[in-house]
Structures are given as structure tokens and as C-alpha cells.
N, C-alpha and C. Protein backbone atom coordinates (compact mmCIF):
# COMPACT_ATOMS: atom_id res chain seq x y z
N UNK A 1 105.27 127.59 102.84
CA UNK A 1 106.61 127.29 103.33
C UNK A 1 107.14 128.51 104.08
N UNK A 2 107.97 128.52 105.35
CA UNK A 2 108.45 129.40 105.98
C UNK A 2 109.78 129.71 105.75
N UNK A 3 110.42 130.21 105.45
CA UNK A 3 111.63 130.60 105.60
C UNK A 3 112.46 131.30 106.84
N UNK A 4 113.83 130.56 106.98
CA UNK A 4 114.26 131.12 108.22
C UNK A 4 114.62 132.74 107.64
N UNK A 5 115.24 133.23 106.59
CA UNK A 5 115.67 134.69 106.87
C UNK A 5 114.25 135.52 106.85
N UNK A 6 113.19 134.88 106.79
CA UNK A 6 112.02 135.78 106.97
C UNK A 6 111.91 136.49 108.79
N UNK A 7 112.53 135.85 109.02
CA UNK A 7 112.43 136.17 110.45
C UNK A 7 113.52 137.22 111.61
N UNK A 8 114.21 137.37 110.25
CA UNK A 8 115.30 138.47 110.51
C UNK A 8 114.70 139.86 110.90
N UNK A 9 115.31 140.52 111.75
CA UNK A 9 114.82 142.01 112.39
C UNK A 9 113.11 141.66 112.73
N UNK A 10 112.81 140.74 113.21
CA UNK A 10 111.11 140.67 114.11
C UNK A 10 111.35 141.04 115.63
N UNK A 11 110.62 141.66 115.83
CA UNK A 11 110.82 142.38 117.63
C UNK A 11 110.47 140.93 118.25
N UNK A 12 111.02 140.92 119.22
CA UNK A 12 110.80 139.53 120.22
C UNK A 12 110.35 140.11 121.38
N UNK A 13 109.57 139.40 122.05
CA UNK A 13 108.49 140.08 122.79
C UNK A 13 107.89 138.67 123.83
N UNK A 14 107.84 139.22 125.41
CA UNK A 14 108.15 137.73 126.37
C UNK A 14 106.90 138.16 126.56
N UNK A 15 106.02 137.04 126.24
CA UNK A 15 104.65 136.92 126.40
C UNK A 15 104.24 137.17 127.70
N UNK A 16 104.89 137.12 129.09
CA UNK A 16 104.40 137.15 130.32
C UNK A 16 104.57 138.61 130.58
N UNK A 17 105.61 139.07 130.43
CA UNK A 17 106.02 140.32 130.67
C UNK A 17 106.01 141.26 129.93
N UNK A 18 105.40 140.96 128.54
CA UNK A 18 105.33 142.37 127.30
C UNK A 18 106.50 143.10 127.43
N UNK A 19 107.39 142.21 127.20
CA UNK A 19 109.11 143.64 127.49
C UNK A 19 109.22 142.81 126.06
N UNK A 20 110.04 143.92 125.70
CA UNK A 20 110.59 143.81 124.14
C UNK A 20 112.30 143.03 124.88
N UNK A 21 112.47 142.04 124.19
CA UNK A 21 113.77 141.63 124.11
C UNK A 21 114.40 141.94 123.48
N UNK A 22 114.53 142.07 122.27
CA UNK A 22 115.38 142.63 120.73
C UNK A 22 114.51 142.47 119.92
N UNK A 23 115.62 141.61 118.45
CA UNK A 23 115.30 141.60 117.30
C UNK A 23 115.55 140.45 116.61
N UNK A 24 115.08 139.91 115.87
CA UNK A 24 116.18 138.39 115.80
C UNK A 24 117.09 139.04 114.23
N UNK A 25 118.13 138.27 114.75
CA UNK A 25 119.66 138.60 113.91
C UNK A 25 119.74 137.51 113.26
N UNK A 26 119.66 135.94 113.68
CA UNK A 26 119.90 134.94 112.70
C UNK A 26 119.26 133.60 113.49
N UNK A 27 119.29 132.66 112.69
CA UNK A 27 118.76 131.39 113.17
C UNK A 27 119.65 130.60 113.26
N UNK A 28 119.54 129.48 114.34
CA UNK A 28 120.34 128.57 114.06
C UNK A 28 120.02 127.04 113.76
N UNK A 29 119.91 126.39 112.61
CA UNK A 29 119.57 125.33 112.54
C UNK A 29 120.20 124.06 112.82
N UNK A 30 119.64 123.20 112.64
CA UNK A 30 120.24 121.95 113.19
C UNK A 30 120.36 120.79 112.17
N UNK A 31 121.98 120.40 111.73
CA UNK A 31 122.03 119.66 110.44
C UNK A 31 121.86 118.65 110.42
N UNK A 32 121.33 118.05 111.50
CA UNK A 32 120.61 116.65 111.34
C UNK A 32 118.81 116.44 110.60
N UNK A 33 118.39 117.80 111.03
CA UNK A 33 117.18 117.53 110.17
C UNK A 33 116.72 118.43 109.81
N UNK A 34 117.71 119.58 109.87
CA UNK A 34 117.44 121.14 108.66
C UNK A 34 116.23 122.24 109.17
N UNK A 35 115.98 121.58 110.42
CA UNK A 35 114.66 122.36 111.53
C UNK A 35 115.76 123.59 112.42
N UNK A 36 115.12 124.45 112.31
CA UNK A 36 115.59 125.54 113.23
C UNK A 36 115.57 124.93 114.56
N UNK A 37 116.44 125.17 115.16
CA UNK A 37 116.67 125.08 116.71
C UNK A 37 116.70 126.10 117.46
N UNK A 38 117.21 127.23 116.66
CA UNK A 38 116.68 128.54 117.96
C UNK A 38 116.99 129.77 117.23
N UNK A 39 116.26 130.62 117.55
CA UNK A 39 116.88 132.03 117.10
C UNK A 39 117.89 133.07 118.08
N UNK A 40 118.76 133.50 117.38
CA UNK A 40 119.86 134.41 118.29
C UNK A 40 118.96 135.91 118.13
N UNK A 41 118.97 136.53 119.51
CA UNK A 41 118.42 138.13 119.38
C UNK A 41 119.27 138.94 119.69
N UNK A 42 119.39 139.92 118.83
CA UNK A 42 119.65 141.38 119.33
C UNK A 42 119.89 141.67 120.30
N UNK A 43 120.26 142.11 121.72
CA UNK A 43 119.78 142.76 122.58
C UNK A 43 120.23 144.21 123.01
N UNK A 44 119.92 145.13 123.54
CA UNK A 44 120.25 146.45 123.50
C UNK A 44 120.26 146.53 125.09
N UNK A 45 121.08 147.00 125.81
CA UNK A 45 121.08 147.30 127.15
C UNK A 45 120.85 148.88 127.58
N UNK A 46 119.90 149.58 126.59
CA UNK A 46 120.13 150.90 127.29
C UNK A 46 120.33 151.96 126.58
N UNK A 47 120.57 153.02 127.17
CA UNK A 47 120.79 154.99 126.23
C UNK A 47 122.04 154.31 126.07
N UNK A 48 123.16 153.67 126.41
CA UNK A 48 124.36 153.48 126.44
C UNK A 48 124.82 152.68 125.71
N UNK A 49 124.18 151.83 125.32
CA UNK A 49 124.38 150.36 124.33
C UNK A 49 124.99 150.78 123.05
N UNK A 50 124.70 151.72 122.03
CA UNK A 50 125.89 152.11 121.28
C UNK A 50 127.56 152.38 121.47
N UNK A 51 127.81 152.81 122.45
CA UNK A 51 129.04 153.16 123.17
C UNK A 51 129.63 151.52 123.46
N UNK A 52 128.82 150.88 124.20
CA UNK A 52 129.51 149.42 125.17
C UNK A 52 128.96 148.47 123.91
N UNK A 53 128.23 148.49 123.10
CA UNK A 53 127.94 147.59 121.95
C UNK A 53 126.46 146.90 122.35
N UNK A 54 126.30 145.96 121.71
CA UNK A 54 125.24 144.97 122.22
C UNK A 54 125.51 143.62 122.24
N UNK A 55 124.76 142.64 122.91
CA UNK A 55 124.37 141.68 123.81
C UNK A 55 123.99 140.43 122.61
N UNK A 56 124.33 139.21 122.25
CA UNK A 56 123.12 138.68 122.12
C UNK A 56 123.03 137.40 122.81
N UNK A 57 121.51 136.77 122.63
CA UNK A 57 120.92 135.80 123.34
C UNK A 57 120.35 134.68 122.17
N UNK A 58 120.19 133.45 122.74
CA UNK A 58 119.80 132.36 122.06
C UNK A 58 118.77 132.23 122.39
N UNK A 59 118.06 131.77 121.96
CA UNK A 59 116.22 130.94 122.12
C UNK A 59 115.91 129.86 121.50
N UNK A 60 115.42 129.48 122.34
CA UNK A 60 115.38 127.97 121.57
C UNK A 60 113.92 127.96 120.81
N UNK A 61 113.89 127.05 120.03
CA UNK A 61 112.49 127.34 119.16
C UNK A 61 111.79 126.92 120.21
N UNK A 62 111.91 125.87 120.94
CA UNK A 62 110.28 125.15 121.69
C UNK A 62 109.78 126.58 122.67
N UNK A 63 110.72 127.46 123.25
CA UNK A 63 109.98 128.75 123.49
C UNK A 63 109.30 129.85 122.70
N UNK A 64 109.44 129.44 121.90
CA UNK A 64 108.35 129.99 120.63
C UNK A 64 107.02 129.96 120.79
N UNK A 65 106.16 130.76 120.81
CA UNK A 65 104.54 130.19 121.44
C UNK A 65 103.91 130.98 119.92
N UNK A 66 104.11 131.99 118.81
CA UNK A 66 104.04 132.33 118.06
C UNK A 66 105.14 133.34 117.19
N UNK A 67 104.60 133.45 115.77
CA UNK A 67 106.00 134.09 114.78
C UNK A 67 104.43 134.79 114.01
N UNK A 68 104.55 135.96 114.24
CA UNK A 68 103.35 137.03 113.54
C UNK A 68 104.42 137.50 111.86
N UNK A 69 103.74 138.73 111.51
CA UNK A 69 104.36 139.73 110.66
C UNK A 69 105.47 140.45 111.05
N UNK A 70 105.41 141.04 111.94
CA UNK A 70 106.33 141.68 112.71
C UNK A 70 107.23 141.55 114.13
N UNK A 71 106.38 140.68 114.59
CA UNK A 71 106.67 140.24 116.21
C UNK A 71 106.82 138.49 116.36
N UNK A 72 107.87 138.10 117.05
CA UNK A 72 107.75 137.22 117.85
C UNK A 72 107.42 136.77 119.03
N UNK A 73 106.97 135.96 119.52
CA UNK A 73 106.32 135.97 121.20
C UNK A 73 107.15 134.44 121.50
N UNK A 74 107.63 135.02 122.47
CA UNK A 74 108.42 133.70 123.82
C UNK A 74 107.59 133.97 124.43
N UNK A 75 107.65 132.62 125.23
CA UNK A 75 107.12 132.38 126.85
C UNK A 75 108.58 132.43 127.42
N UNK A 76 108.03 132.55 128.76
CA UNK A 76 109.04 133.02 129.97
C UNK A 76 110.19 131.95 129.57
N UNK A 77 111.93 132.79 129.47
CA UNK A 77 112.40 131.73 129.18
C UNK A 77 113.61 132.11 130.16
N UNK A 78 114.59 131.20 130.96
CA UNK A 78 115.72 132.31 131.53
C UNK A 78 116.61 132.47 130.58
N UNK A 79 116.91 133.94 130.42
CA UNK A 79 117.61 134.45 129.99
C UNK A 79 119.05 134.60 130.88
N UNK A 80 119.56 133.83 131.51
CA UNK A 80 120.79 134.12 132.48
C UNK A 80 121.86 133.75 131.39
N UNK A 81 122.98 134.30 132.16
CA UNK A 81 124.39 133.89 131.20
C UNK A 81 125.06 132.92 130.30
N UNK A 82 124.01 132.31 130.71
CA UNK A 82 124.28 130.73 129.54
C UNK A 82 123.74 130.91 127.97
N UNK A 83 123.10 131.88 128.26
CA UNK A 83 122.75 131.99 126.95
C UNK A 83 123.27 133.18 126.39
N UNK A 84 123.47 133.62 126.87
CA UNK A 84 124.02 135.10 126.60
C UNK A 84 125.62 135.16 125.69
N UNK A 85 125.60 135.69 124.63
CA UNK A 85 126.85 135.85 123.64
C UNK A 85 127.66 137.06 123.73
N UNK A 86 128.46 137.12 123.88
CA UNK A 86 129.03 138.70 123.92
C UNK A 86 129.82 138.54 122.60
């Protein structure tokens, strides 16, 4: 069995581009059938990101291509302002 808070603080990592995205902070499930629907990440913008705060972003599970020990892997997903939480 998997658990969603197992997946708290895993580096997220865009399979095409090997750039670290964040970290995942929390999940969000869906109460119609108790399945995760996406994870929210971390994101850090920089030497500066303590000062201005941080960023986060949604993902949806179907961009999920794997969930390791430590790392998560997306496929290319856009990340533009729609997803983006301040």
C-alpha cells in the first residue's frame, strides 16, 4: 500500500530536462474516489527566494511517469501560471 504523506519532501525532477523542480509539500486528492489527483511542489526561484518567499505548483498525477525513494520524475508538463500558487 502507498501512502500519500510518504511522498512529502521527494525532489521532483522533469524527466526531459533533468532540472530539479522542488519538493512535494502535499497531495491533493480527489473525494470522489480517494485517488490522488496531483501533487503541489515546492518551488524555489533562486539565491533570492528566502527574501521574496517561494512559489508553488500543481501536478497532476497522470504526469507522473515514476515515484522512486527519494525522487519523483514528471514528463514535460507546462508549468505556466495556471498552475502556479503564490
Amino acid at each position: 500500500m502507498f501512502r500519500g504523506y510518504n511522498l512529502r519532501q521527494r525532489t521532483v525532477i522533469d524527466i526531459d530536462t533533468a532540472e530539479r523542480i522542488g519538493s512535494v509539500s502535499d497531495v491533493e486528492i480527489d473525494e470522489a474516489t480517494g485517488n490522488i489527483s496531483s501533487i503541489i511542489v515546492k518551488r524555489r526561484y533562486g539565491f533570492f527566494s528566502g527574501f521574496f518567499g517561494f512559489g508553488e505548483i500543481t501536478i497532476p498525477w497522470s504526469a507522473i511517469e515514476a515515484v522512486g525513494r527519494e525522487f519523483v520524475l514528471v514528463k514535460t508538463f507546462d508549468f505556466g501560471e495556471k498552475c502556479l500558487k503564490n
